[in-house]
N, C-alpha and C. Protein backbone atom coordinates (compact mmCIF):
# COMPACT_ATOMS: atom_id res chain seq x y z
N UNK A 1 9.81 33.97 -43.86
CA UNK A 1 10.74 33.60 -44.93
C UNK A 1 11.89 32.79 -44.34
N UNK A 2 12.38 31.98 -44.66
CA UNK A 2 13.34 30.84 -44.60
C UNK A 2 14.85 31.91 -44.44
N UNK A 3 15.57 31.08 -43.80
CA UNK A 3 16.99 31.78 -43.41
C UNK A 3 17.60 31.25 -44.63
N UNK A 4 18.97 31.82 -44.91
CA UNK A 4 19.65 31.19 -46.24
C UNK A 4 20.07 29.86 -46.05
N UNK A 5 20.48 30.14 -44.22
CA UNK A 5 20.93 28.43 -44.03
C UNK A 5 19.84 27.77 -43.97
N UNK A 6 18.57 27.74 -43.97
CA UNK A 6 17.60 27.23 -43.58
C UNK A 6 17.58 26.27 -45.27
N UNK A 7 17.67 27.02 -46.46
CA UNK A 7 17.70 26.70 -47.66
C UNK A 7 18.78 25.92 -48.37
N UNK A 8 19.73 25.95 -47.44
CA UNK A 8 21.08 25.50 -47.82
C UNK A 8 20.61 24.15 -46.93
N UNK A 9 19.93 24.26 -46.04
CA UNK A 9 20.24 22.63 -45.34
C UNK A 9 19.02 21.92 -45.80
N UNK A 10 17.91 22.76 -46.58
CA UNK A 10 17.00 21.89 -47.63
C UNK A 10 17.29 22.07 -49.09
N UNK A 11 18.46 22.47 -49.49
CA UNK A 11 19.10 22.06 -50.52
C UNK A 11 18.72 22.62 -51.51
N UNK A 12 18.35 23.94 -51.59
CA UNK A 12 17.46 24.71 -52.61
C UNK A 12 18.89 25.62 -52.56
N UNK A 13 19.66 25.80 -52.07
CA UNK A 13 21.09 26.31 -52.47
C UNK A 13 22.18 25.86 -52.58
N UNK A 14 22.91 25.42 -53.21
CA UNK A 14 24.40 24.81 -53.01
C UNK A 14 25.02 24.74 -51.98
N UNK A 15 25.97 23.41 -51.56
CA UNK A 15 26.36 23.68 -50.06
C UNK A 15 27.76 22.96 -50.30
N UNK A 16 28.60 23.48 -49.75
CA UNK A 16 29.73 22.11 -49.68
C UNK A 16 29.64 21.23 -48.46
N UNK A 17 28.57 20.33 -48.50
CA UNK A 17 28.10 19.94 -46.98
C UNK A 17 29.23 18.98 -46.38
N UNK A 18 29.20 18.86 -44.87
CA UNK A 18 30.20 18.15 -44.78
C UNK A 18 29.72 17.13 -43.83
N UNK A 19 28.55 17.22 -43.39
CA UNK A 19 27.74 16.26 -42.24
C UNK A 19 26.11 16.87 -42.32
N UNK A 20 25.87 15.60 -42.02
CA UNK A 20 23.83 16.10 -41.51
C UNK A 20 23.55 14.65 -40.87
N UNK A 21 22.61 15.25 -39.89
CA UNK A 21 21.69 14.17 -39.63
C UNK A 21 20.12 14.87 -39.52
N UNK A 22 19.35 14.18 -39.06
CA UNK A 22 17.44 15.03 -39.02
C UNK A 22 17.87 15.97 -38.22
N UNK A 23 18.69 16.46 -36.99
CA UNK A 23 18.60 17.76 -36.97
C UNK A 23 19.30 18.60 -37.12
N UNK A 24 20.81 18.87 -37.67
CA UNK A 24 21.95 19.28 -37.48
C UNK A 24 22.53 19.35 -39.46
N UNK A 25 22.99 20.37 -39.42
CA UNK A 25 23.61 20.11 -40.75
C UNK A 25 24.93 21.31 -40.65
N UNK A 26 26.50 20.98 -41.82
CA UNK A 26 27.35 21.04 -40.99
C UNK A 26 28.33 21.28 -42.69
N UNK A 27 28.41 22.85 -43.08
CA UNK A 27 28.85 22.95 -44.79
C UNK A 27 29.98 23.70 -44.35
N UNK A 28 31.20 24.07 -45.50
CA UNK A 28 31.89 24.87 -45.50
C UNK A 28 31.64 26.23 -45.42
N UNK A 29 32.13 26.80 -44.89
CA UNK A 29 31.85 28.58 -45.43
C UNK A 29 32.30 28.67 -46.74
N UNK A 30 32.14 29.66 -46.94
CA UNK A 30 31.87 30.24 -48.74
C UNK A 30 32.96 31.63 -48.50
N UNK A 31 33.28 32.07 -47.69
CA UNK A 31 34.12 33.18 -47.31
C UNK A 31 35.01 32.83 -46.00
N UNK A 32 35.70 31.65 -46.54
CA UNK A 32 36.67 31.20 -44.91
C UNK A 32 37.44 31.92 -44.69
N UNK A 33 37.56 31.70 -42.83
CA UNK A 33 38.84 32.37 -42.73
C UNK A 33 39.97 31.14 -42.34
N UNK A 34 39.62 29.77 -43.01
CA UNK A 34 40.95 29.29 -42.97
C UNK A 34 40.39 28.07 -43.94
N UNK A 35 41.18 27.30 -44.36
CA UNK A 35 41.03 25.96 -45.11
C UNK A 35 40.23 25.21 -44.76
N UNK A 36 38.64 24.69 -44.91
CA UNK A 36 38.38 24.10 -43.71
C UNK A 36 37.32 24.50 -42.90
N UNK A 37 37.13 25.89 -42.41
CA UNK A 37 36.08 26.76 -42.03
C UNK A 37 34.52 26.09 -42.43
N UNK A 38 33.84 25.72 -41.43
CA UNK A 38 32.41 25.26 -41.50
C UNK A 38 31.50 25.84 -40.21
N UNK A 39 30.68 25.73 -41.26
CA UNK A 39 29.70 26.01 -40.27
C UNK A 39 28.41 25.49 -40.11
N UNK A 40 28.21 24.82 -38.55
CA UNK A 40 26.87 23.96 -38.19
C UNK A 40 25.62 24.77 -37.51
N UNK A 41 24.58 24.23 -38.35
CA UNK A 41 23.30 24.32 -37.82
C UNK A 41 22.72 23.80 -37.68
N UNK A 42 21.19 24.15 -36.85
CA UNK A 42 20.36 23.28 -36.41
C UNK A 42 19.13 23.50 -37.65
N UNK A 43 18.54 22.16 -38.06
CA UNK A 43 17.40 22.47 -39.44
C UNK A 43 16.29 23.74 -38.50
N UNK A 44 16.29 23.16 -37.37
CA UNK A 44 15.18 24.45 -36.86
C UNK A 44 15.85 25.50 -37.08
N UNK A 45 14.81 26.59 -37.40
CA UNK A 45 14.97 27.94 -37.47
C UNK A 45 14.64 28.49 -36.44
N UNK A 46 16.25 28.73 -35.54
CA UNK A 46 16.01 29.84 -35.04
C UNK A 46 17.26 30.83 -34.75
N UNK A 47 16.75 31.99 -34.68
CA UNK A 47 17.68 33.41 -34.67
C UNK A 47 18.84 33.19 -34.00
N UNK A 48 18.64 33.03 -32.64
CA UNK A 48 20.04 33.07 -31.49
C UNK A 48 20.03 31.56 -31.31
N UNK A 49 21.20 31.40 -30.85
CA UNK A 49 21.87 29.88 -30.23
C UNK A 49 21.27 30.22 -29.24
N UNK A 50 21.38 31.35 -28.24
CA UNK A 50 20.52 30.55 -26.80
C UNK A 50 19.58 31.00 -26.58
N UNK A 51 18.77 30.97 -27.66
CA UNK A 51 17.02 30.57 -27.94
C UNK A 51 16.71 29.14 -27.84
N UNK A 52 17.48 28.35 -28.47
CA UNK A 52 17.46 26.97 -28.69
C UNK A 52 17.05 26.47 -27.13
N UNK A 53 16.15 25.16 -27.36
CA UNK A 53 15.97 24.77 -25.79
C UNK A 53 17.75 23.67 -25.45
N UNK A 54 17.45 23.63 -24.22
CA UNK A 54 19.19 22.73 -23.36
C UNK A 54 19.38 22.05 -24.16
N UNK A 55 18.40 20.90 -24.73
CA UNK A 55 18.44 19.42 -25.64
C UNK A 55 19.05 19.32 -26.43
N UNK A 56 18.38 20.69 -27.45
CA UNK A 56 18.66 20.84 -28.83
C UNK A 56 20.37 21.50 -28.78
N UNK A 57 20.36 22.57 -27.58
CA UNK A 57 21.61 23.20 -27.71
C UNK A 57 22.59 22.41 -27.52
N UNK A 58 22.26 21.00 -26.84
CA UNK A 58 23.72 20.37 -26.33
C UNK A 58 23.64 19.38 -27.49
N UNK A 59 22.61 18.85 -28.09
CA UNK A 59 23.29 18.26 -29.29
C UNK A 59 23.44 18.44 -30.47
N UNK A 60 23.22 20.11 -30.66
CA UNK A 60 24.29 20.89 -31.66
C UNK A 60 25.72 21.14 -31.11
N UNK A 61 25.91 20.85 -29.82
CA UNK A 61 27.67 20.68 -29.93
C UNK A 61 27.95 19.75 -29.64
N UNK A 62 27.54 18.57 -29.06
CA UNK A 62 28.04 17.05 -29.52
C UNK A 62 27.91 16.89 -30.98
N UNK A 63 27.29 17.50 -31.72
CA UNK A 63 27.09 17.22 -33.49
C UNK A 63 28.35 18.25 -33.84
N UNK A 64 28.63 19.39 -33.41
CA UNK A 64 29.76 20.14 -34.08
C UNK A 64 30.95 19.70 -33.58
N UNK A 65 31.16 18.78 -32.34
CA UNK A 65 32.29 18.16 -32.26
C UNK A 65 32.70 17.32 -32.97
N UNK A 66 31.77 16.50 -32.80
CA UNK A 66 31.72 15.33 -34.39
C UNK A 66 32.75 15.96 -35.21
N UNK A 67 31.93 16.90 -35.73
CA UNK A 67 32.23 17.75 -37.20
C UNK A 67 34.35 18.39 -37.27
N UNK A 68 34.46 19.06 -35.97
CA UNK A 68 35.49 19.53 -35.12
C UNK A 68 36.24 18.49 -35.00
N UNK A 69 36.49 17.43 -34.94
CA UNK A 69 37.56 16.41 -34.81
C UNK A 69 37.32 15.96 -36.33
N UNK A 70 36.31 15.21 -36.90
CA UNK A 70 37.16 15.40 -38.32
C UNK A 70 37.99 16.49 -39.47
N UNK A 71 37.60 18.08 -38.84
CA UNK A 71 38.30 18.84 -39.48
C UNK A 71 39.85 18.95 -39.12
N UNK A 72 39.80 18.25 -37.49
CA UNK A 72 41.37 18.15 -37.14
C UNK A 72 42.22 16.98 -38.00
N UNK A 73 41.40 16.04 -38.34
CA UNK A 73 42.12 14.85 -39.23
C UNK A 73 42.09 15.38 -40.36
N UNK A 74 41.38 16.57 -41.15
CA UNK A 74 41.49 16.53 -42.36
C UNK A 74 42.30 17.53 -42.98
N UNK A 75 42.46 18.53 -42.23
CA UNK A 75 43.09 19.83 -42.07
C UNK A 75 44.37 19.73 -41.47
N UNK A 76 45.31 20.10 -41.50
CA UNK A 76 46.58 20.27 -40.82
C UNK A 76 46.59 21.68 -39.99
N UNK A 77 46.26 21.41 -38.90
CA UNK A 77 46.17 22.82 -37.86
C UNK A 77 46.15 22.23 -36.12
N UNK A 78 46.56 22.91 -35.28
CA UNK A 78 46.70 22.68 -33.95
C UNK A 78 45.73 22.33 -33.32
N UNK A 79 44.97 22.83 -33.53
CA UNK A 79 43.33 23.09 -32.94
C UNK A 79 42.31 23.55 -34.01
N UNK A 80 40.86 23.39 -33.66
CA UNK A 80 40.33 23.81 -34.21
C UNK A 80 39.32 24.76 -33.36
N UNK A 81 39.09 25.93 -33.86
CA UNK A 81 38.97 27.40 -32.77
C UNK A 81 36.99 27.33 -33.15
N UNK A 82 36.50 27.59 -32.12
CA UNK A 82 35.12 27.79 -31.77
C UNK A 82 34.58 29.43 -31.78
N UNK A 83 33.28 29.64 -33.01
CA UNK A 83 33.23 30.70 -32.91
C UNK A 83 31.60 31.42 -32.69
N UNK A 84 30.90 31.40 -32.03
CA UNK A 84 29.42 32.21 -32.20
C UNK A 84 29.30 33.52 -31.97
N UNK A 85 28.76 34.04 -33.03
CA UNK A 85 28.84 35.50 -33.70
C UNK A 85 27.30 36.11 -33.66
N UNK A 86 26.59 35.08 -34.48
CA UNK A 86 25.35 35.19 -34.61
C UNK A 86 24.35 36.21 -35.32
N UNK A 87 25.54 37.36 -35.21
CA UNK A 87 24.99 38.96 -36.02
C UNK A 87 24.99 38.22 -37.57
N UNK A 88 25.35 37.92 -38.31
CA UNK A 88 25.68 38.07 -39.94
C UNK A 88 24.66 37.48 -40.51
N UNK A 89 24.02 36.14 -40.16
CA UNK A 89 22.95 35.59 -40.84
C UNK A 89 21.94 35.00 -38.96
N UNK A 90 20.67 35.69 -39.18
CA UNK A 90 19.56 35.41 -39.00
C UNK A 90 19.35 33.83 -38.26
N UNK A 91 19.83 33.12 -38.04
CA UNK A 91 19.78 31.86 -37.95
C UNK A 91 21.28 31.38 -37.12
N UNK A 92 20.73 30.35 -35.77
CA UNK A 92 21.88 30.01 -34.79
C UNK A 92 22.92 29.10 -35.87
N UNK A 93 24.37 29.46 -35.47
CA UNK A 93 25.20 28.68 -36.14
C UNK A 93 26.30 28.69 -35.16
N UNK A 94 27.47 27.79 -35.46
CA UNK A 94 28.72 27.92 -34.45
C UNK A 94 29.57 27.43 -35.99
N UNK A 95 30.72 28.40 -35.72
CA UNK A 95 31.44 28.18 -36.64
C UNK A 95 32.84 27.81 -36.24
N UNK A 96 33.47 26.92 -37.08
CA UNK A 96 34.30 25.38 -36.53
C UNK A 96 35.75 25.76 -37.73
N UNK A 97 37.03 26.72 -37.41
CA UNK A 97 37.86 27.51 -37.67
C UNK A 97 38.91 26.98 -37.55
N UNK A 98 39.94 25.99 -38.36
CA UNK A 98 41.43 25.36 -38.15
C UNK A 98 41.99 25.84 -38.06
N UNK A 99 43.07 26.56 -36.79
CA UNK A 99 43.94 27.56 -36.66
C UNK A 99 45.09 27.05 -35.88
N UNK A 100 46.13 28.00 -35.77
CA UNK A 100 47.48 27.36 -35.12
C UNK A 100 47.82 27.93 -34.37
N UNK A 101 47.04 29.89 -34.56
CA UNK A 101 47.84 30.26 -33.08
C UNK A 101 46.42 31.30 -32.64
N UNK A 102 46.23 31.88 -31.90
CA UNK A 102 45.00 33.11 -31.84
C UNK A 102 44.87 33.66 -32.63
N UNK A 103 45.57 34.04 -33.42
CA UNK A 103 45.35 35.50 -33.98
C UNK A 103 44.79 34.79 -35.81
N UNK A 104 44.57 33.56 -35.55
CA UNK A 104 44.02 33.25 -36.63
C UNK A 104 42.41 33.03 -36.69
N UNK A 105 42.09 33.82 -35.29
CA UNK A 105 40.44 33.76 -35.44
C UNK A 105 39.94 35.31 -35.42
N UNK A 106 40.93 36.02 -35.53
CA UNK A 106 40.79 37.72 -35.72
C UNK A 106 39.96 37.70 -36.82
N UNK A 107 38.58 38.79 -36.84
CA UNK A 107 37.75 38.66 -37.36
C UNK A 107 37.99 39.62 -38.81
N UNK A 108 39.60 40.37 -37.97
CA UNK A 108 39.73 41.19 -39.43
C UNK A 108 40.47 40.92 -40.31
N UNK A 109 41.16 39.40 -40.38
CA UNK A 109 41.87 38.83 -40.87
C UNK A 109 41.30 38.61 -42.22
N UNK A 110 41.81 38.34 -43.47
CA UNK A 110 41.88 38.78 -44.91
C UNK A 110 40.69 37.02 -45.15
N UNK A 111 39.70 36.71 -45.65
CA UNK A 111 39.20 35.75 -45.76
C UNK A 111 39.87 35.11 -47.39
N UNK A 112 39.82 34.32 -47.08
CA UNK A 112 40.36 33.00 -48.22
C UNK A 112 39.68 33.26 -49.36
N UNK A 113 39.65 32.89 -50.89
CA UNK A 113 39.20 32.89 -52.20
C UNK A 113 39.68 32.13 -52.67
N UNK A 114 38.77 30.41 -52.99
CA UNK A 114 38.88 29.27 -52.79
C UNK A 114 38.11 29.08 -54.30
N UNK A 115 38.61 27.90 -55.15
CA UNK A 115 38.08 27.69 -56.52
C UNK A 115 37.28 26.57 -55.89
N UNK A 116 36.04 26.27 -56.70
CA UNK A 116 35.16 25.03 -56.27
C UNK A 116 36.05 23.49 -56.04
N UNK A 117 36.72 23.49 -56.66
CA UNK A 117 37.36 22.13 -56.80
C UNK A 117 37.97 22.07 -55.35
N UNK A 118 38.60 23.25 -55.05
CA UNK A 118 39.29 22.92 -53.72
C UNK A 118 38.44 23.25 -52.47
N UNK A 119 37.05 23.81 -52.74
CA UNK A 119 36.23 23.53 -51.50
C UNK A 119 35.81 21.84 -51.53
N UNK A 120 35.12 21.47 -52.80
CA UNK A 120 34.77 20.05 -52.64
C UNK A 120 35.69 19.09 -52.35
N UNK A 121 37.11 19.11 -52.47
CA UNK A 121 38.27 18.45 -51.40
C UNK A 121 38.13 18.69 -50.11
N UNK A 122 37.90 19.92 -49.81
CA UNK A 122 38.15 19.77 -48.51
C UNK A 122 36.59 19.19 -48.39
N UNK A 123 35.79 19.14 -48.18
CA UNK A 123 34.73 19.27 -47.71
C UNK A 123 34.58 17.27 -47.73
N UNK A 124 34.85 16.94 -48.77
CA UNK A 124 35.36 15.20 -48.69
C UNK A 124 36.25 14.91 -48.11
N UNK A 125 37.28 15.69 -47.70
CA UNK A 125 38.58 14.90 -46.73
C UNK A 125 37.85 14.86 -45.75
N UNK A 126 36.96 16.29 -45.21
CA UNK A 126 36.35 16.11 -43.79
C UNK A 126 35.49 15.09 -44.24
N UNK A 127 34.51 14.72 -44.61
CA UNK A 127 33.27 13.77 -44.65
C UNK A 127 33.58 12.62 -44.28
N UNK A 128 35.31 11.97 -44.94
CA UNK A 128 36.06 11.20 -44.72
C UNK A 128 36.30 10.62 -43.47
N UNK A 129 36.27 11.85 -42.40
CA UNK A 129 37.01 11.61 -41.08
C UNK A 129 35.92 11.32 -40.51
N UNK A 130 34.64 11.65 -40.73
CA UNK A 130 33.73 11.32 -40.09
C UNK A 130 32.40 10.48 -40.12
């Protein structure tokens, strides 16, 4: 059975996408923990990031840098904080977090509740930058 992101990056679920190319695809989270919050994958399905072979793994983060410098132009934040978790959904992802100081990548920090209109802004300011 297909991962959710697996469905989201063939488009059988809604996405606020913010980049793709044939192998890499690159949407907002749906439960951010900041303005901005995305998260990239690879169309292959697979479980862990370092399952992925060297190739694929290094140009899912030349593709999430991509992604990572336009969220710095589109977002107003210091940095943008790097996160692989990998427990929550089934499928390798790195998630790409606009923050200003540490303690804004604390995992127990209160997540955002965002109306559609203002995910599809953000998700076009980034597309914008990149």
């Amino acid at each position: 059975m297909a991962s959710i992101f697996s469905r989201i990056a063939a488009g059988e679920i809604p996405s606020y996408k913010v980049a793709e190319n044939d192998k890499f695809f690159a949407f907002l989270d749906i439960n951010p923990m900041a303005k901005g919050h995305t998260l990239v994958i690879p169309k292959q399905e697979v479980d862990y990031i370092y399952d992925l072979d060297d190739a694929t793994l290094a140009e899912l983060n030349v593709f999430a840098k991509k992604v990572a410098k336009a969220i710095e132009k589109a977002v107003p934040c210091k940095r943008v904080g790097v996160m692989v978790l990998g427990m929550e959904v089934p499928h390798a992802h790195i998630h790409l977090i606009p923050i200003n100081k540490e303690s804004d990548m604390l995992l127990s920090n209160r997540k955002l509740k965002l109306e559609q209109a203002e995910f599809e802004a953000i998700a076009q300011k980034i597309r914008d930058n990149i």
